[in-house]
PDB file of N, CA and C in Angstrom:
ATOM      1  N   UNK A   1       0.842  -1.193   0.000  1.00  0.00           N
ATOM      2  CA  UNK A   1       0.000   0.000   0.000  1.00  0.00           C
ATOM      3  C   UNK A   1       0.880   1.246   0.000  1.00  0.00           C
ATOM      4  N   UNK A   2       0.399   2.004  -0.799  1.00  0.00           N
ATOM      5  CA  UNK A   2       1.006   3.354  -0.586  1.00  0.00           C
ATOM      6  C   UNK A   2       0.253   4.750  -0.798  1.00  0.00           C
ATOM      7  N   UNK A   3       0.039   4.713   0.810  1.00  0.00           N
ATOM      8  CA  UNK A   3      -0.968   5.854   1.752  1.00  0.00           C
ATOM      9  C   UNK A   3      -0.309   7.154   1.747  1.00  0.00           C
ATOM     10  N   UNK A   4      -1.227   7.916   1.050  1.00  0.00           N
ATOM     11  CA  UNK A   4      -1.179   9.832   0.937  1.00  0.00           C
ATOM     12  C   UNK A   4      -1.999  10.055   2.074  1.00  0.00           C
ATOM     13  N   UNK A   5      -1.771  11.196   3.012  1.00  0.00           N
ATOM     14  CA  UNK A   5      -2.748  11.673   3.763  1.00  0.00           C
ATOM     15  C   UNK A   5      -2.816  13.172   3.134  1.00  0.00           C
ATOM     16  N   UNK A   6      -3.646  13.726   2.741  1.00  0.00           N
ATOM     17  CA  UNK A   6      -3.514  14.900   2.581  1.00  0.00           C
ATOM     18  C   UNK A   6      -4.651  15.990   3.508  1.00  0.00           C
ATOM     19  N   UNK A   7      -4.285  16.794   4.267  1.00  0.00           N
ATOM     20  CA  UNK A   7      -4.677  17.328   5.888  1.00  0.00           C
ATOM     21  C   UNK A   7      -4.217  18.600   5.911  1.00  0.00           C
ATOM     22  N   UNK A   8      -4.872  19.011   7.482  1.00  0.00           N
ATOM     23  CA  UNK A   8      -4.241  19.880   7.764  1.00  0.00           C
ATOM     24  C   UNK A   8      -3.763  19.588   9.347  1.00  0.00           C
ATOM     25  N   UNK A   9      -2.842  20.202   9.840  1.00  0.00           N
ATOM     26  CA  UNK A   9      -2.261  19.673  10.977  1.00  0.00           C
ATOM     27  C   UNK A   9      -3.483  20.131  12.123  1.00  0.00           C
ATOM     28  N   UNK A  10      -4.234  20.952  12.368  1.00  0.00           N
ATOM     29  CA  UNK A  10      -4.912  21.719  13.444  1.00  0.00           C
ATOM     30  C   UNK A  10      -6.440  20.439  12.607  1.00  0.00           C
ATOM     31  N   UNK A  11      -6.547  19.798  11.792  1.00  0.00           N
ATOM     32  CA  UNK A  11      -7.702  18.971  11.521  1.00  0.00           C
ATOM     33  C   UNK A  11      -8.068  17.425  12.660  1.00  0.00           C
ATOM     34  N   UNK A  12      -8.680  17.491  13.134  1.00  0.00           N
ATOM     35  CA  UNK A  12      -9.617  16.662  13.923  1.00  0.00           C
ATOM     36  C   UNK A  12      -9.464  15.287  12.935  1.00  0.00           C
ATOM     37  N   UNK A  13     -10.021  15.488  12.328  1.00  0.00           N
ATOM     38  CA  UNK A  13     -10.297  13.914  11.503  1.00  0.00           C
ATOM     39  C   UNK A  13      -9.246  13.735  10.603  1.00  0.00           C
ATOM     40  N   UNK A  14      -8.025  14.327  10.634  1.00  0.00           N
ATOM     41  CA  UNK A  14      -7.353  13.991   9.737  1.00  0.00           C
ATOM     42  C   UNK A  14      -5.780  13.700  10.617  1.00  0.00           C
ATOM     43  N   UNK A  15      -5.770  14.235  12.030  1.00  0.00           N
ATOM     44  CA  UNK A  15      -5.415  12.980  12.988  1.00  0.00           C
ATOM     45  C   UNK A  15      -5.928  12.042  13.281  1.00  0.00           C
ATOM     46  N   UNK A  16      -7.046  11.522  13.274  1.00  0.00           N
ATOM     47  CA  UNK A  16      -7.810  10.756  13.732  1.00  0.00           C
ATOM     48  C   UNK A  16      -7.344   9.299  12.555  1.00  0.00           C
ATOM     49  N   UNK A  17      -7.028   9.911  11.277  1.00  0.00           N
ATOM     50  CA  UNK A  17      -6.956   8.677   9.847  1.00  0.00           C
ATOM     51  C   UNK A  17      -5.315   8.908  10.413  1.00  0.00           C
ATOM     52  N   UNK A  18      -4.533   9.427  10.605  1.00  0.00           N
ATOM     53  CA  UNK A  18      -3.336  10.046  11.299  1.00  0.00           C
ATOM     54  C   UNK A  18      -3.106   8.222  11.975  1.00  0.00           C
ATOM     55  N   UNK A  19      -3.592   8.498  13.099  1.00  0.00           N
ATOM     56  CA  UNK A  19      -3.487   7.657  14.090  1.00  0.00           C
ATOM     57  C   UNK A  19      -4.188   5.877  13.671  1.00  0.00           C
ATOM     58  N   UNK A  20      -5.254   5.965  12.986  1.00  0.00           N
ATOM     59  CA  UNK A  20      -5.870   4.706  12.327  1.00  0.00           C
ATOM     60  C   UNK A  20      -4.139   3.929  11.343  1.00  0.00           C
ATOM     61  N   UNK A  21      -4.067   4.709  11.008  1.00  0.00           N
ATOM     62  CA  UNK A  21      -2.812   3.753  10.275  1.00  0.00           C
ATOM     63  C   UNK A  21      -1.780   3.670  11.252  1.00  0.00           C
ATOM     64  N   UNK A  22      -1.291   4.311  12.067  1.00  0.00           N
ATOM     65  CA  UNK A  22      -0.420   4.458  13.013  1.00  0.00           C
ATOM     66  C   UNK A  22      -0.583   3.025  13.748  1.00  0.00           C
ATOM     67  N   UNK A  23      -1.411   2.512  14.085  1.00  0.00           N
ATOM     68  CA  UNK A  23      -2.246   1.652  15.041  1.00  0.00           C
ATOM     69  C   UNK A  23      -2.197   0.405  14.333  1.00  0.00           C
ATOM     70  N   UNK A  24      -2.171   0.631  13.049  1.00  0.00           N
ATOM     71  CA  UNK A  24      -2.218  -0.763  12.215  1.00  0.00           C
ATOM     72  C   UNK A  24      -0.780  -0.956  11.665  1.00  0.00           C
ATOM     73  N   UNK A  25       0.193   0.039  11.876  1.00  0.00           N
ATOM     74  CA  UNK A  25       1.494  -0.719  11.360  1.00  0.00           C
ATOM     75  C   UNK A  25       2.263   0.197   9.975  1.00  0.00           C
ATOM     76  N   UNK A  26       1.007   0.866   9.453  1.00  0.00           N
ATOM     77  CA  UNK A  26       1.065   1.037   8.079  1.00  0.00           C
ATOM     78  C   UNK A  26       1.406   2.138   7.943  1.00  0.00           C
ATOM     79  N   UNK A  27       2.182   2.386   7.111  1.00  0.00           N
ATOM     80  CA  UNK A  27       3.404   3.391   6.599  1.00  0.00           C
ATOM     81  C   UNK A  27       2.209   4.490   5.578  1.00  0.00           C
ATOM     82  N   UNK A  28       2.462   5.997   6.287  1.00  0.00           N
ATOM     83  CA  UNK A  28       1.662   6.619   5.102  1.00  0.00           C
ATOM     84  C   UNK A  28       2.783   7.485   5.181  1.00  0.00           C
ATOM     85  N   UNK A  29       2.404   8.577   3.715  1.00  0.00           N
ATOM     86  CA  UNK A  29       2.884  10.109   3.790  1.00  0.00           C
ATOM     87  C   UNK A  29       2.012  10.925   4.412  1.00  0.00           C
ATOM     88  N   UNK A  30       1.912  11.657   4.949  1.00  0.00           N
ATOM     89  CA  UNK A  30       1.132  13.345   5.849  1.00  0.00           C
ATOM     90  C   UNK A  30       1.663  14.095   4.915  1.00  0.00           C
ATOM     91  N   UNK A  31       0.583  15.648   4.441  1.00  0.00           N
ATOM     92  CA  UNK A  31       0.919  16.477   2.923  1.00  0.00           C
ATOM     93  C   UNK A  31      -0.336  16.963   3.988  1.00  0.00           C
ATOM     94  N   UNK A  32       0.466  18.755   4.256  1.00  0.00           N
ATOM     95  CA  UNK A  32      -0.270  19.440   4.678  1.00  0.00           C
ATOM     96  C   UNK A  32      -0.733  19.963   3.754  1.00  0.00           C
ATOM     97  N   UNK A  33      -2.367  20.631   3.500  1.00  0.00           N
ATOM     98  CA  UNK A  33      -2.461  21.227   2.515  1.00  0.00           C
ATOM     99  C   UNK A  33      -2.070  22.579   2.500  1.00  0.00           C
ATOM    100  N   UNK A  34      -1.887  23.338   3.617  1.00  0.00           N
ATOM    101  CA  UNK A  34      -1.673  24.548   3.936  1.00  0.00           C
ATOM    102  C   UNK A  34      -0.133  24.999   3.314  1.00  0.00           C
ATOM    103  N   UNK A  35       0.497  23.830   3.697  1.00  0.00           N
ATOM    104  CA  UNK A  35       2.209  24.116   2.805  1.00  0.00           C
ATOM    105  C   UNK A  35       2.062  23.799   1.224  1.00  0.00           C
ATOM    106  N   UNK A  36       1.613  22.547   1.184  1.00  0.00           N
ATOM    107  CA  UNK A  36       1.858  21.982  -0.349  1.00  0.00           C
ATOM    108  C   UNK A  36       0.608  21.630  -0.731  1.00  0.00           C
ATOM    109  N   UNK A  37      -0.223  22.135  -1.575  1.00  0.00           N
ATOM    110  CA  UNK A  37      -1.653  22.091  -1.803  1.00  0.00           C
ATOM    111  C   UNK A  37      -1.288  20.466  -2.706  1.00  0.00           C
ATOM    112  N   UNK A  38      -2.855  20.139  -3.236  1.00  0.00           N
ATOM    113  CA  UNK A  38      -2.484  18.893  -4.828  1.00  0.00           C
ATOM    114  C   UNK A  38      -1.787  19.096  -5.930  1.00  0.00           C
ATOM    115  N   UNK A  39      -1.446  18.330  -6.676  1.00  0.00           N
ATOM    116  CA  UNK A  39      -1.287  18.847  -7.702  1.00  0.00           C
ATOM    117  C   UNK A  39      -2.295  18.675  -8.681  1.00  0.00           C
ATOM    118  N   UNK A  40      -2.346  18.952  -9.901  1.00  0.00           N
ATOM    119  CA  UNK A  40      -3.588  19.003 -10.656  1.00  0.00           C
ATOM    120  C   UNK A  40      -3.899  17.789 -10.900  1.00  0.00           C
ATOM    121  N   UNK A  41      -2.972  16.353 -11.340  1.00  0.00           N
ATOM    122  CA  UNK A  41      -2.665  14.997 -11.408  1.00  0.00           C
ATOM    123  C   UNK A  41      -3.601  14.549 -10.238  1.00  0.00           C
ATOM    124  N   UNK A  42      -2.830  14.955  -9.020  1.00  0.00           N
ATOM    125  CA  UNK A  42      -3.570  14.190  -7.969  1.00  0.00           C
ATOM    126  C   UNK A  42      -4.908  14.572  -7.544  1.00  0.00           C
ATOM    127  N   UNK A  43      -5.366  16.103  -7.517  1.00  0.00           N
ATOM    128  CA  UNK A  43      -6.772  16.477  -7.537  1.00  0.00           C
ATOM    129  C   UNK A  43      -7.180  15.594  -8.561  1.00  0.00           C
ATOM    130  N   UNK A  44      -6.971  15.466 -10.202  1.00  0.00           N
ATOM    131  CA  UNK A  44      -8.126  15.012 -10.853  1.00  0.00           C
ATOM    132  C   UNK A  44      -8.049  12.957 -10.637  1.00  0.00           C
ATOM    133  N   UNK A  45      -7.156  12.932 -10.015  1.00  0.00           N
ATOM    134  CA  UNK A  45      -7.474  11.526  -9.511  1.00  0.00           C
ATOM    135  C   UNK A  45      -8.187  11.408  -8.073  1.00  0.00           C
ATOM    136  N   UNK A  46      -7.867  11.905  -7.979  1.00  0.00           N
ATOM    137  CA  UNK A  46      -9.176  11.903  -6.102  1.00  0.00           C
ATOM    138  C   UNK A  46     -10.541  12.102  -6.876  1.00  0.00           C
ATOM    139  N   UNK A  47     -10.383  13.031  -7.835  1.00  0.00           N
ATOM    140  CA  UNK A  47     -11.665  13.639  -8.177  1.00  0.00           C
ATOM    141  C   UNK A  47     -13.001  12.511  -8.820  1.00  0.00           C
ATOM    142  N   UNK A  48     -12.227  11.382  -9.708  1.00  0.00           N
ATOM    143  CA  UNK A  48     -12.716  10.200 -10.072  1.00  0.00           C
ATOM    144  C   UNK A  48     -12.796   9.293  -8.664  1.00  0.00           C
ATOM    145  N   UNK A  49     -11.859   9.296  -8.196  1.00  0.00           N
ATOM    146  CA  UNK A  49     -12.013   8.029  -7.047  1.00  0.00           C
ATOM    147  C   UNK A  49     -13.347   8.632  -6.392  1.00  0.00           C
ATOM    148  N   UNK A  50     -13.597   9.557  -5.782  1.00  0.00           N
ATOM    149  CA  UNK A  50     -14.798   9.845  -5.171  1.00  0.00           C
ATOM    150  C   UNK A  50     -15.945  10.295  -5.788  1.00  0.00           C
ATOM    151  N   UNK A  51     -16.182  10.558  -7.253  1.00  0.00           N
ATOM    152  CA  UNK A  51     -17.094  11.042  -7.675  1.00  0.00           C
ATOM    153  C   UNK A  51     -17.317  12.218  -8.003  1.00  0.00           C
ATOM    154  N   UNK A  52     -16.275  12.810  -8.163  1.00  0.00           N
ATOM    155  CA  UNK A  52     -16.700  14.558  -8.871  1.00  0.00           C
ATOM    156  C   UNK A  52     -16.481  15.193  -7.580  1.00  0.00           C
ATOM    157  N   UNK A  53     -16.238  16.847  -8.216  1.00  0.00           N
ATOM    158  CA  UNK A  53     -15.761  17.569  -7.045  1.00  0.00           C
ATOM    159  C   UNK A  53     -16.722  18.155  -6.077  1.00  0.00           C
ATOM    160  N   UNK A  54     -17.595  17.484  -6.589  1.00  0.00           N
ATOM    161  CA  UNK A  54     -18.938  18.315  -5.479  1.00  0.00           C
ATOM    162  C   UNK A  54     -18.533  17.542  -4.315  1.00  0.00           C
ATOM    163  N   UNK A  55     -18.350  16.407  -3.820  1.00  0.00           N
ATOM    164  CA  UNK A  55     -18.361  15.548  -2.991  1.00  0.00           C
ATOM    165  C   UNK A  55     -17.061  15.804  -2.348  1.00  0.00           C
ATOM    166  N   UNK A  56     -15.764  16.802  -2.670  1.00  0.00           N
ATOM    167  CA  UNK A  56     -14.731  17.343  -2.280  1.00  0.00           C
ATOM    168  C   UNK A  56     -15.405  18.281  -1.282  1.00  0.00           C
ATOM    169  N   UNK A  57     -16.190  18.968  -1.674  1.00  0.00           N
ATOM    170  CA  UNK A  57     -16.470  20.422  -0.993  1.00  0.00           C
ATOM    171  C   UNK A  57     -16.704  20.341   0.569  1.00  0.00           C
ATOM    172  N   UNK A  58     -16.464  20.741   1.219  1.00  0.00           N
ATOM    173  CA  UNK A  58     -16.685  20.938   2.516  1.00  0.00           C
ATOM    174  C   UNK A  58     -17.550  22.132   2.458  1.00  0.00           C
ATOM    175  N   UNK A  59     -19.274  21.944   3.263  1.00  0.00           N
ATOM    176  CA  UNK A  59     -19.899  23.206   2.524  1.00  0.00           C
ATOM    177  C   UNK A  59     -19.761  23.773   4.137  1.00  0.00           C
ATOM    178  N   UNK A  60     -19.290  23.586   5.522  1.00  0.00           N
ATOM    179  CA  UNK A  60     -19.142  24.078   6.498  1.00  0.00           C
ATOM    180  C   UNK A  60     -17.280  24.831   6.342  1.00  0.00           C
ATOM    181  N   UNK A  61     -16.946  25.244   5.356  1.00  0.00           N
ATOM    182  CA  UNK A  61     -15.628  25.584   5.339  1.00  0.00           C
ATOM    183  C   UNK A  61     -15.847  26.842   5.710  1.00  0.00           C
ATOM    184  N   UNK A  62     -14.564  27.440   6.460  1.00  0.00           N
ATOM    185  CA  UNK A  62     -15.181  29.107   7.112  1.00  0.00           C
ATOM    186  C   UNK A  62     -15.155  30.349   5.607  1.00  0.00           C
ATOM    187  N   UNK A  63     -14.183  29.776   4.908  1.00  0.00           N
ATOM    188  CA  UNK A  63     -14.636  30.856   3.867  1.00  0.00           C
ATOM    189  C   UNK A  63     -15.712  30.718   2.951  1.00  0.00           C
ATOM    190  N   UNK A  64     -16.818  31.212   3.543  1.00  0.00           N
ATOM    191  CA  UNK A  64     -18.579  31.446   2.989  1.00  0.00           C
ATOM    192  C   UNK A  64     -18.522  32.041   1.451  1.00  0.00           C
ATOM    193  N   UNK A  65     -17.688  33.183   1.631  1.00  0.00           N
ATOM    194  CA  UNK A  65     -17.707  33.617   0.127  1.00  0.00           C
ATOM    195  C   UNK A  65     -17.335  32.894  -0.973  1.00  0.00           C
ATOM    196  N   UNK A  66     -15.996  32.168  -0.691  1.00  0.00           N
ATOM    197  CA  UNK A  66     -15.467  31.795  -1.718  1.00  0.00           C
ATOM    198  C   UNK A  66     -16.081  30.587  -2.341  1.00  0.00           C
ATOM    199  N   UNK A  67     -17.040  29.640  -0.936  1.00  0.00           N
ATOM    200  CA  UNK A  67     -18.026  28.871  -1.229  1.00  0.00           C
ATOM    201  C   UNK A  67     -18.645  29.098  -2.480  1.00  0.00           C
ATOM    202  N   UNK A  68     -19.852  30.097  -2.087  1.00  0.00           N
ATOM    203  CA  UNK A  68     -20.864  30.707  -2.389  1.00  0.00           C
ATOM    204  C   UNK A  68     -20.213  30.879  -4.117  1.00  0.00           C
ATOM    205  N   UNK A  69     -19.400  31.474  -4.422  1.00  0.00           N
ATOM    206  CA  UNK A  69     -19.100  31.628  -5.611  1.00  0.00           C
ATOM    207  C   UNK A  69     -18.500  30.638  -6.642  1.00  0.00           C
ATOM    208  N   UNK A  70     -17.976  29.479  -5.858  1.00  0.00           N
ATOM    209  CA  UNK A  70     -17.832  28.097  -6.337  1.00  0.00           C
ATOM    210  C   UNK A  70     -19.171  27.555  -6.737  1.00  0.00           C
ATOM    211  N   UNK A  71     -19.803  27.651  -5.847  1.00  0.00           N
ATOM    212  CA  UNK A  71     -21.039  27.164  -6.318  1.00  0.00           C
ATOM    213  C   UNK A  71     -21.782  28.093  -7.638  1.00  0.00           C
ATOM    214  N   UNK A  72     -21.914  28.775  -7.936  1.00  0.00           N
ATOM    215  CA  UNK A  72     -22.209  29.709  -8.862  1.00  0.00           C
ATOM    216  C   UNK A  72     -21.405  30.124 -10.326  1.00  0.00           C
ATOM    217  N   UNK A  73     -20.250  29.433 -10.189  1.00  0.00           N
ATOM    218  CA  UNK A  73     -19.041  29.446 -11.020  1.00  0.00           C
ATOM    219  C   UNK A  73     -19.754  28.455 -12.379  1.00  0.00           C
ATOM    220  N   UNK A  74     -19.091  28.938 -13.349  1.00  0.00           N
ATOM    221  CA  UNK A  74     -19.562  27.732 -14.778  1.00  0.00           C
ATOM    222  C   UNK A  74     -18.829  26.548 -14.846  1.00  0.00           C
ATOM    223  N   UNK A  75     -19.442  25.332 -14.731  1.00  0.00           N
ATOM    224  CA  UNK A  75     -18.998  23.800 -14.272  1.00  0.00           C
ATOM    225  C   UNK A  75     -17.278  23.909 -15.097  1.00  0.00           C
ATOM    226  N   UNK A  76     -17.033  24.658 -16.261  1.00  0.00           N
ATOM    227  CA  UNK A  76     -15.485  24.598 -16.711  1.00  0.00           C
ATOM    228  C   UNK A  76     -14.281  24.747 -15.501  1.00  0.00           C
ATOM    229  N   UNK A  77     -14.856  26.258 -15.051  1.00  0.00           N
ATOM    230  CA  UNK A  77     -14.496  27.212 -14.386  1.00  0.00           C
ATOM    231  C   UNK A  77     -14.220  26.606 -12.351  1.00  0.00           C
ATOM    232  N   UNK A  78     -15.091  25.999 -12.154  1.00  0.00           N
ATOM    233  CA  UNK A  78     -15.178  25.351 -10.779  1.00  0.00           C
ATOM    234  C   UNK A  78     -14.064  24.805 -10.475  1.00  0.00           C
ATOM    235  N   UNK A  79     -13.430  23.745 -11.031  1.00  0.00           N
ATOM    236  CA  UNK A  79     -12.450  22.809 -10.874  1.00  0.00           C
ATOM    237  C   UNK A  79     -11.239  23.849 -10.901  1.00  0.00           C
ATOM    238  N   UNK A  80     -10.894  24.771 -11.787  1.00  0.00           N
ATOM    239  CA  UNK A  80      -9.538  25.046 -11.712  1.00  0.00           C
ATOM    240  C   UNK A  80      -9.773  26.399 -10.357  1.00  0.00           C
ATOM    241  N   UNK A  81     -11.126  26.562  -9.719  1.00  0.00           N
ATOM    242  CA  UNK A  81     -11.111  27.427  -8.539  1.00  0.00           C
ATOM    243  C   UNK A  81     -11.028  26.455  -7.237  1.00  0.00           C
ATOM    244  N   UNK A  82     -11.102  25.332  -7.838  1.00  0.00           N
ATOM    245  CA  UNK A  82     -11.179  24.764  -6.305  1.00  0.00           C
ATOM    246  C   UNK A  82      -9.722  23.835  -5.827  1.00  0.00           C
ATOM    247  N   UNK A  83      -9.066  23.916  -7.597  1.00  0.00           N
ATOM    248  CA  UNK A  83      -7.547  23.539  -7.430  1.00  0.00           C
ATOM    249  C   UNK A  83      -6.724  24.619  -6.957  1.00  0.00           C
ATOM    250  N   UNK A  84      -7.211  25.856  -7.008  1.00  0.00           N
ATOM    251  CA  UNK A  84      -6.371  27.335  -6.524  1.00  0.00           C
ATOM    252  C   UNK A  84      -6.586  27.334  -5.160  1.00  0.00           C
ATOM    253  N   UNK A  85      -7.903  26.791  -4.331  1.00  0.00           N
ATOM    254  CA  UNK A  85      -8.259  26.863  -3.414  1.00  0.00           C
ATOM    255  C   UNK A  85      -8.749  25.962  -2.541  1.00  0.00           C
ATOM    256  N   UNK A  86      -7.817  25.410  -2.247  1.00  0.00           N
ATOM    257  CA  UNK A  86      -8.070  23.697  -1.807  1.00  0.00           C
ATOM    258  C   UNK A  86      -8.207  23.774  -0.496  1.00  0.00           C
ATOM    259  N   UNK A  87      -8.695  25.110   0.011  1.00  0.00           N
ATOM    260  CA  UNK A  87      -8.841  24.931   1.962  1.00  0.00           C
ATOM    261  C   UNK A  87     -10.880  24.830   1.818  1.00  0.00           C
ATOM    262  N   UNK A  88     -11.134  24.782   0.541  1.00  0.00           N
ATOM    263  CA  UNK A  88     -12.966  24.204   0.485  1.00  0.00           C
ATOM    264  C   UNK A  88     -13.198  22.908   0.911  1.00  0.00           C
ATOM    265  N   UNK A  89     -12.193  21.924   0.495  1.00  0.00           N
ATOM    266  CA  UNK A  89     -11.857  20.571   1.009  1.00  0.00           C
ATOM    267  C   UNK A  89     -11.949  20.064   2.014  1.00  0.00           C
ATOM    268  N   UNK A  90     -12.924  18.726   2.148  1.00  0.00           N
ATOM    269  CA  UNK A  90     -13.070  18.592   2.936  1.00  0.00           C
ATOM    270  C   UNK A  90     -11.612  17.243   3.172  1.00  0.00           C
ATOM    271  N   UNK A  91     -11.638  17.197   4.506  1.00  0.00           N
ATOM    272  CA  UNK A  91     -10.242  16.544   5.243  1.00  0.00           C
ATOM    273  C   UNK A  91     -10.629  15.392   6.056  1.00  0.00           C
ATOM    274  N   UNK A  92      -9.458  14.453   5.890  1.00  0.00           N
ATOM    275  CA  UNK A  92      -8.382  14.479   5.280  1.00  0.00           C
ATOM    276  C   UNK A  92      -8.981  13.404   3.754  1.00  0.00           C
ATOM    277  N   UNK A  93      -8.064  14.116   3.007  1.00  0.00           N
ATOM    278  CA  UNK A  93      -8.068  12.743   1.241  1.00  0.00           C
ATOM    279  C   UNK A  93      -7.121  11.968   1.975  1.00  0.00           C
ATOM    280  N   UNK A  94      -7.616  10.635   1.732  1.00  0.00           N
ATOM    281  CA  UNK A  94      -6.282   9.452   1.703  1.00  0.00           C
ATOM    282  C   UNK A  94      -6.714   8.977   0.515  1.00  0.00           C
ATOM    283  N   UNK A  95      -5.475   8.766  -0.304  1.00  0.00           N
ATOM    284  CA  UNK A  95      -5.481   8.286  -1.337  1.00  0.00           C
ATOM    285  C   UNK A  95      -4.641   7.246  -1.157  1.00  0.00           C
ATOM    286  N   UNK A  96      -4.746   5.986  -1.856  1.00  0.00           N
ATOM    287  CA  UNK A  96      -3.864   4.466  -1.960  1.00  0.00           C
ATOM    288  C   UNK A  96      -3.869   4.773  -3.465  1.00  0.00           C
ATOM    289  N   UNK A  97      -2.896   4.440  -4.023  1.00  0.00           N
ATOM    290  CA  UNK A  97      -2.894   4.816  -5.569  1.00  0.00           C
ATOM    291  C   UNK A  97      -3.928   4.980  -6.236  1.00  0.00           C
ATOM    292  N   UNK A  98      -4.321   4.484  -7.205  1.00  0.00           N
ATOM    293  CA  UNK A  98      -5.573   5.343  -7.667  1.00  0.00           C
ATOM    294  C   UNK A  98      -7.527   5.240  -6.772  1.00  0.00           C
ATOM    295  N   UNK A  99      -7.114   4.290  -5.783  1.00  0.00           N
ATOM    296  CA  UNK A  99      -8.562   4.656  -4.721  1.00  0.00           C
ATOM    297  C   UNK A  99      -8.121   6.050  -4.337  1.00  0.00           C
ATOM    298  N   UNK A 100      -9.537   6.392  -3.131  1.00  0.00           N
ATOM    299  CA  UNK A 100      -8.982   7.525  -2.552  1.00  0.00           C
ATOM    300  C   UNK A 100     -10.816   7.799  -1.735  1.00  0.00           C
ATOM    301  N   UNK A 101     -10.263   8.570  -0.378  1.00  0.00           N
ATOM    302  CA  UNK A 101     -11.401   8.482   0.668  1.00  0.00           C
ATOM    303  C   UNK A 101     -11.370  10.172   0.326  1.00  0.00           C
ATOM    304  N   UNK A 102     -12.276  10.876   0.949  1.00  0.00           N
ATOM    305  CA  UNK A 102     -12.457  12.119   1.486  1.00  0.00           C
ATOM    306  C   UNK A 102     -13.360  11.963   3.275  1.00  0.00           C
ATOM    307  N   UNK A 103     -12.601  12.291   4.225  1.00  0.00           N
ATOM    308  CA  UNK A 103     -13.393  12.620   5.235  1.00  0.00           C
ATOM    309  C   UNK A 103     -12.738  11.348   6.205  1.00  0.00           C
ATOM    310  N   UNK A 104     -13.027  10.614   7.052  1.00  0.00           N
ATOM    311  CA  UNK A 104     -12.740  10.189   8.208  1.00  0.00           C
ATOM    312  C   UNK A 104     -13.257   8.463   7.869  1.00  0.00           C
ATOM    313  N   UNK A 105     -13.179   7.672   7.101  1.00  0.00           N
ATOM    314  CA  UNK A 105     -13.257   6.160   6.633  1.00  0.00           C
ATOM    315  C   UNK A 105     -12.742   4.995   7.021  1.00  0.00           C
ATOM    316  N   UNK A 106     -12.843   4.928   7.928  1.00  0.00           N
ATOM    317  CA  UNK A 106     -11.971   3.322   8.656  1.00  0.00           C
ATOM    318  C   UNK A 106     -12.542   2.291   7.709  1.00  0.00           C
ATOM    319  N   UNK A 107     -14.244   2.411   7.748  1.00  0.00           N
ATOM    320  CA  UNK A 107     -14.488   1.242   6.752  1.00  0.00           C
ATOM    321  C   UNK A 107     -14.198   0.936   5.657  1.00  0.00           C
ATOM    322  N   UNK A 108     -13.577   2.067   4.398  1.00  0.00           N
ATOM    323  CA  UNK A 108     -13.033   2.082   3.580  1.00  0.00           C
ATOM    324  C   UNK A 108     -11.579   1.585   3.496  1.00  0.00           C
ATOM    325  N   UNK A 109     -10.812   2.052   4.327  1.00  0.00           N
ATOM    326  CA  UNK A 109      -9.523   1.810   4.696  1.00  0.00           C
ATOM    327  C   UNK A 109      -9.258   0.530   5.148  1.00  0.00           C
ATOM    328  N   UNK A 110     -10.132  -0.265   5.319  1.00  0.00           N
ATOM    329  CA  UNK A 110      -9.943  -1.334   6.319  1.00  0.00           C
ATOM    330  C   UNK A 110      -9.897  -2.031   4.646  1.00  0.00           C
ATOM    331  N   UNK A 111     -10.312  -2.285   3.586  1.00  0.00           N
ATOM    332  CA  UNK A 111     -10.542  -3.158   3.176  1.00  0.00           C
ATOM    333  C   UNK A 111      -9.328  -2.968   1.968  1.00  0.00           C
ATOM    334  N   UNK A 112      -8.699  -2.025   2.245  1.00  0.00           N
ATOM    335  CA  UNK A 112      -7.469  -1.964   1.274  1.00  0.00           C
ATOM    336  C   UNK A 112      -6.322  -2.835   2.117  1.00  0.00           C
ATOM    337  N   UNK A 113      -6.679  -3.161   3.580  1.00  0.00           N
ATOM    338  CA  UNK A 113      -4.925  -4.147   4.392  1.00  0.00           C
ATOM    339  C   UNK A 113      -5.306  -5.315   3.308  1.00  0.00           C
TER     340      UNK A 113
END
């Protein structure tokens, strides 16, 4: 297996997948998003593993505006605002090569050991 965490360090649930592999043995990378956002490669592969970027969005993220205008943006236009702005995201992505979770998944995770 080879486990991406991609987080933020002050994130709740993204220690929480932090510590789930920790516990089982298993070797990941941690990729704050705050230092090193995705790259466009790895956004548009999360983006298939989970289903489109709506299901990325974190709609409780504190920046309301930038929400609000994602949502309102022309479906071209969305994706390369939400690759500029990847704190809409919801946390943590673990990605195993081309799978990939969004949000807090033991049950998912469990079935990739």
């Amino acid at each position: 297996m080879n486990i991406q965490i991609f987080g933020r360090t002050k994130c709740f649930d993204t220690k929480k997948a932090q510590r789930y592999f920790k516990e089982r043995g298993i070797k990941f990378q941690f990729i704050d998003l705050k230092e090193k956002p995705m790259s466009k490669g790895e956004f548009s592969s999360v983006r298939q593993a989970v289903g489109g970027y709506e299901n990325m969005i974190d709609e409780n993220c504190k920046d309301k505006d930038l929400l609000a205008l994602i949502k309102y943006l022309a479906m071209e236009d969305k994706e390369e605002k939400i690759l500029e702005n990847q704190q809409v995201l919801k946390t943590p992505v673990v990605r195993n090569g081309k799978k990939a979770t969004i949000g807090y998944r033991p049950e998912v995770w469990g079935g990739w050991e």
